[in-house]
Protein backbone atom coordinates (compact mmCIF):
# COMPACT_ATOMS: atom_id res chain seq x y z
CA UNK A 1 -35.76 -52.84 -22.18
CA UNK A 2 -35.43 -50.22 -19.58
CA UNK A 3 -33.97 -46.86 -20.38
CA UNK A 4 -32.83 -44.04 -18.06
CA UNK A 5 -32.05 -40.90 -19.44
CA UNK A 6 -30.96 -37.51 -18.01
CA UNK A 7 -30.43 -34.20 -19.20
CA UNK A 8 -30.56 -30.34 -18.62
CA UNK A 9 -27.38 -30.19 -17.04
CA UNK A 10 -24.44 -27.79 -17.53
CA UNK A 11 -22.60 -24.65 -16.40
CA UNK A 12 -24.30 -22.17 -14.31
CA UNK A 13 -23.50 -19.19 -12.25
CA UNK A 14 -23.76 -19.39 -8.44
CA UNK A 15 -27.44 -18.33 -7.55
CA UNK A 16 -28.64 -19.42 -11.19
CA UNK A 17 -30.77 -22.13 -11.70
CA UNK A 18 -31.20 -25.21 -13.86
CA UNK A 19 -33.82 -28.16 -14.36
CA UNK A 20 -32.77 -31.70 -14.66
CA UNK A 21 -34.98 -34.12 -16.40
CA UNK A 22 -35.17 -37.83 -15.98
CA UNK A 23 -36.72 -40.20 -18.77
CA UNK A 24 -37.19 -43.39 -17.74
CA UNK A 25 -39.06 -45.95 -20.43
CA UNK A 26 -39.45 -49.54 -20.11
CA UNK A 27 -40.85 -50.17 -16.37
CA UNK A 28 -44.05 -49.23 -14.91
CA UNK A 29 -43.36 -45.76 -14.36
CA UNK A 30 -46.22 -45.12 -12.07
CA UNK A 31 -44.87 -48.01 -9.65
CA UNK A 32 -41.38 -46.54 -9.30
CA UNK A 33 -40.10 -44.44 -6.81
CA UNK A 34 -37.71 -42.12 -8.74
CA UNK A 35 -34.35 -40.47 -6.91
CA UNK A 36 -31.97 -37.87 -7.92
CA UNK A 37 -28.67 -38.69 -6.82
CA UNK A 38 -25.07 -36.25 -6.95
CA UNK A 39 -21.27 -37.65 -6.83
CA UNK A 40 -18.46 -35.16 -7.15
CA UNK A 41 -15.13 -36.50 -6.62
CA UNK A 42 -14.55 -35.75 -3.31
CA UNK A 43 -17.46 -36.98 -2.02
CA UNK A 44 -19.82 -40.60 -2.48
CA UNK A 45 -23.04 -40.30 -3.93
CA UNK A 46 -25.47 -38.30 -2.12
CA UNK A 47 -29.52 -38.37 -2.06
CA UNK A 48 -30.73 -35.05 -3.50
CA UNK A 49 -34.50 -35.77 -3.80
CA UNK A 50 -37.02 -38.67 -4.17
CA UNK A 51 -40.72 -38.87 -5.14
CA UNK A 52 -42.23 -41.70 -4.41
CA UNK A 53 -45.45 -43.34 -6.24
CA UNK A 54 -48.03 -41.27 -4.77
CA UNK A 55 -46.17 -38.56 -5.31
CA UNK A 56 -44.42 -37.58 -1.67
CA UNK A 57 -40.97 -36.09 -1.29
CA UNK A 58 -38.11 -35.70 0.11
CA UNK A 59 -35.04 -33.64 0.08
CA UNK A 60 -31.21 -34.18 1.36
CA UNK A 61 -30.49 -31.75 4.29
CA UNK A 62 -28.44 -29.35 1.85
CA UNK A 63 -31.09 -28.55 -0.44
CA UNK A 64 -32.82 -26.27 2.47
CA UNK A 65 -36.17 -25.32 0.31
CA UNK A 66 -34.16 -24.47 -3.13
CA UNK A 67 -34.58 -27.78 -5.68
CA UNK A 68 -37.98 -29.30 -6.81
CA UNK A 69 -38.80 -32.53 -7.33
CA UNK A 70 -41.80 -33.27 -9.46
CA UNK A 71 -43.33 -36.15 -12.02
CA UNK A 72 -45.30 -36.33 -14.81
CA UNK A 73 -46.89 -39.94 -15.67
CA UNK A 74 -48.08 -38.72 -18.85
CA UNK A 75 -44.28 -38.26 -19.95
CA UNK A 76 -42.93 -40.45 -17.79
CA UNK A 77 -40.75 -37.73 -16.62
CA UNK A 78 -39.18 -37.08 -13.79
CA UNK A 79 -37.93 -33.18 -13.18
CA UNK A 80 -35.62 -31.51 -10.67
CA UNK A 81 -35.91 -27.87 -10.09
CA UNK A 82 -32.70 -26.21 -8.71
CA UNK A 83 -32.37 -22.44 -8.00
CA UNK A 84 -30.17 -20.26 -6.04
CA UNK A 85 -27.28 -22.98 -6.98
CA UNK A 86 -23.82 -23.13 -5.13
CA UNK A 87 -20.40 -23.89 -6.34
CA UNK A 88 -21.10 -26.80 -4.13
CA UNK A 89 -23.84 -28.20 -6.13
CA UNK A 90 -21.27 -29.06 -8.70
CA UNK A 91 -21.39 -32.50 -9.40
CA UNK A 92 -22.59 -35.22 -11.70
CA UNK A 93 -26.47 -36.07 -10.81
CA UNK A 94 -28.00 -39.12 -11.63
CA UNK A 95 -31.48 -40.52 -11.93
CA UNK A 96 -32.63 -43.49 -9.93
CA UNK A 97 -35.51 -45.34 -10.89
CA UNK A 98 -36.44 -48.20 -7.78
CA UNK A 99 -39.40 -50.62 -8.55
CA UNK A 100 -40.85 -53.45 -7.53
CA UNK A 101 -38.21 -55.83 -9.37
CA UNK A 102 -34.91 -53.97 -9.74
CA UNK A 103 -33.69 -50.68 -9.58
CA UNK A 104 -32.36 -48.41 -11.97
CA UNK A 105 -29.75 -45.81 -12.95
CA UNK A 106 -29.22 -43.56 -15.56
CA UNK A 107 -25.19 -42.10 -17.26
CA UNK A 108 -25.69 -39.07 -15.13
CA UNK A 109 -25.44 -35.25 -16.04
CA UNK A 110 -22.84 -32.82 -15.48
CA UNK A 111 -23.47 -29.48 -13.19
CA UNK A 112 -20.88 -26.93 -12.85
CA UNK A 113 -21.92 -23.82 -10.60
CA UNK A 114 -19.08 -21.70 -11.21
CA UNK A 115 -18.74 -18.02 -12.40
């Protein structure tokens, strides 16, 4: 059974930072090209960052050099580095976990940038 699950979220100042991690058990982890995704309510779901298999990324326009995208196979983890963070980072970001059969999404976590 395949399980996605995301945490490290919460509330943050604006140019604070936070890591998001993605757990994602029951697929081939080293097979899957893993995505962080953001929805706020104004807006549809947005691509953040994606590493693919061999380990290349890449980054929505707005992220401009500040998140991180990395993965460990040994934990089958998936992390997301965000500094300098804006009040318009706010948003619910989800983990995305595409393979060769199906794809994948996690409940989401919660950031608030906000002081």
């Amino acid at each position: 059974q395949v399980h996605i699950v995301e945490s490290g979220g919460g509330l943050v100042q604006p140019g604070g930072s936070l890591t998001l991690s993605c757990v994602a058990s029951g697929i081939n982890f080293d097979r899957a090209a893993i995505s962080w995704f953001r929805q706020n309510p104004t807006n549809k779901r947005e691509l953040v960052a994606v590493i693919g298999r061999s380990g290349g990324t890449n980054y929505g326009d707005f992220v401009e050099g500040r998140f991180t995208i990395s993965r460990d196979s040994a934990k089958k983890t998936v992390l997301l580095q965000m500094t300098s963070l804006k009040p318009e980072d706010t948003g619910v970001y989800y983990c995305n976990v595409l393979t060769e059969m199906d794809d994948y999404w996690g409940q989401g976590t919660q950031v608030i940038v906000s002081s």
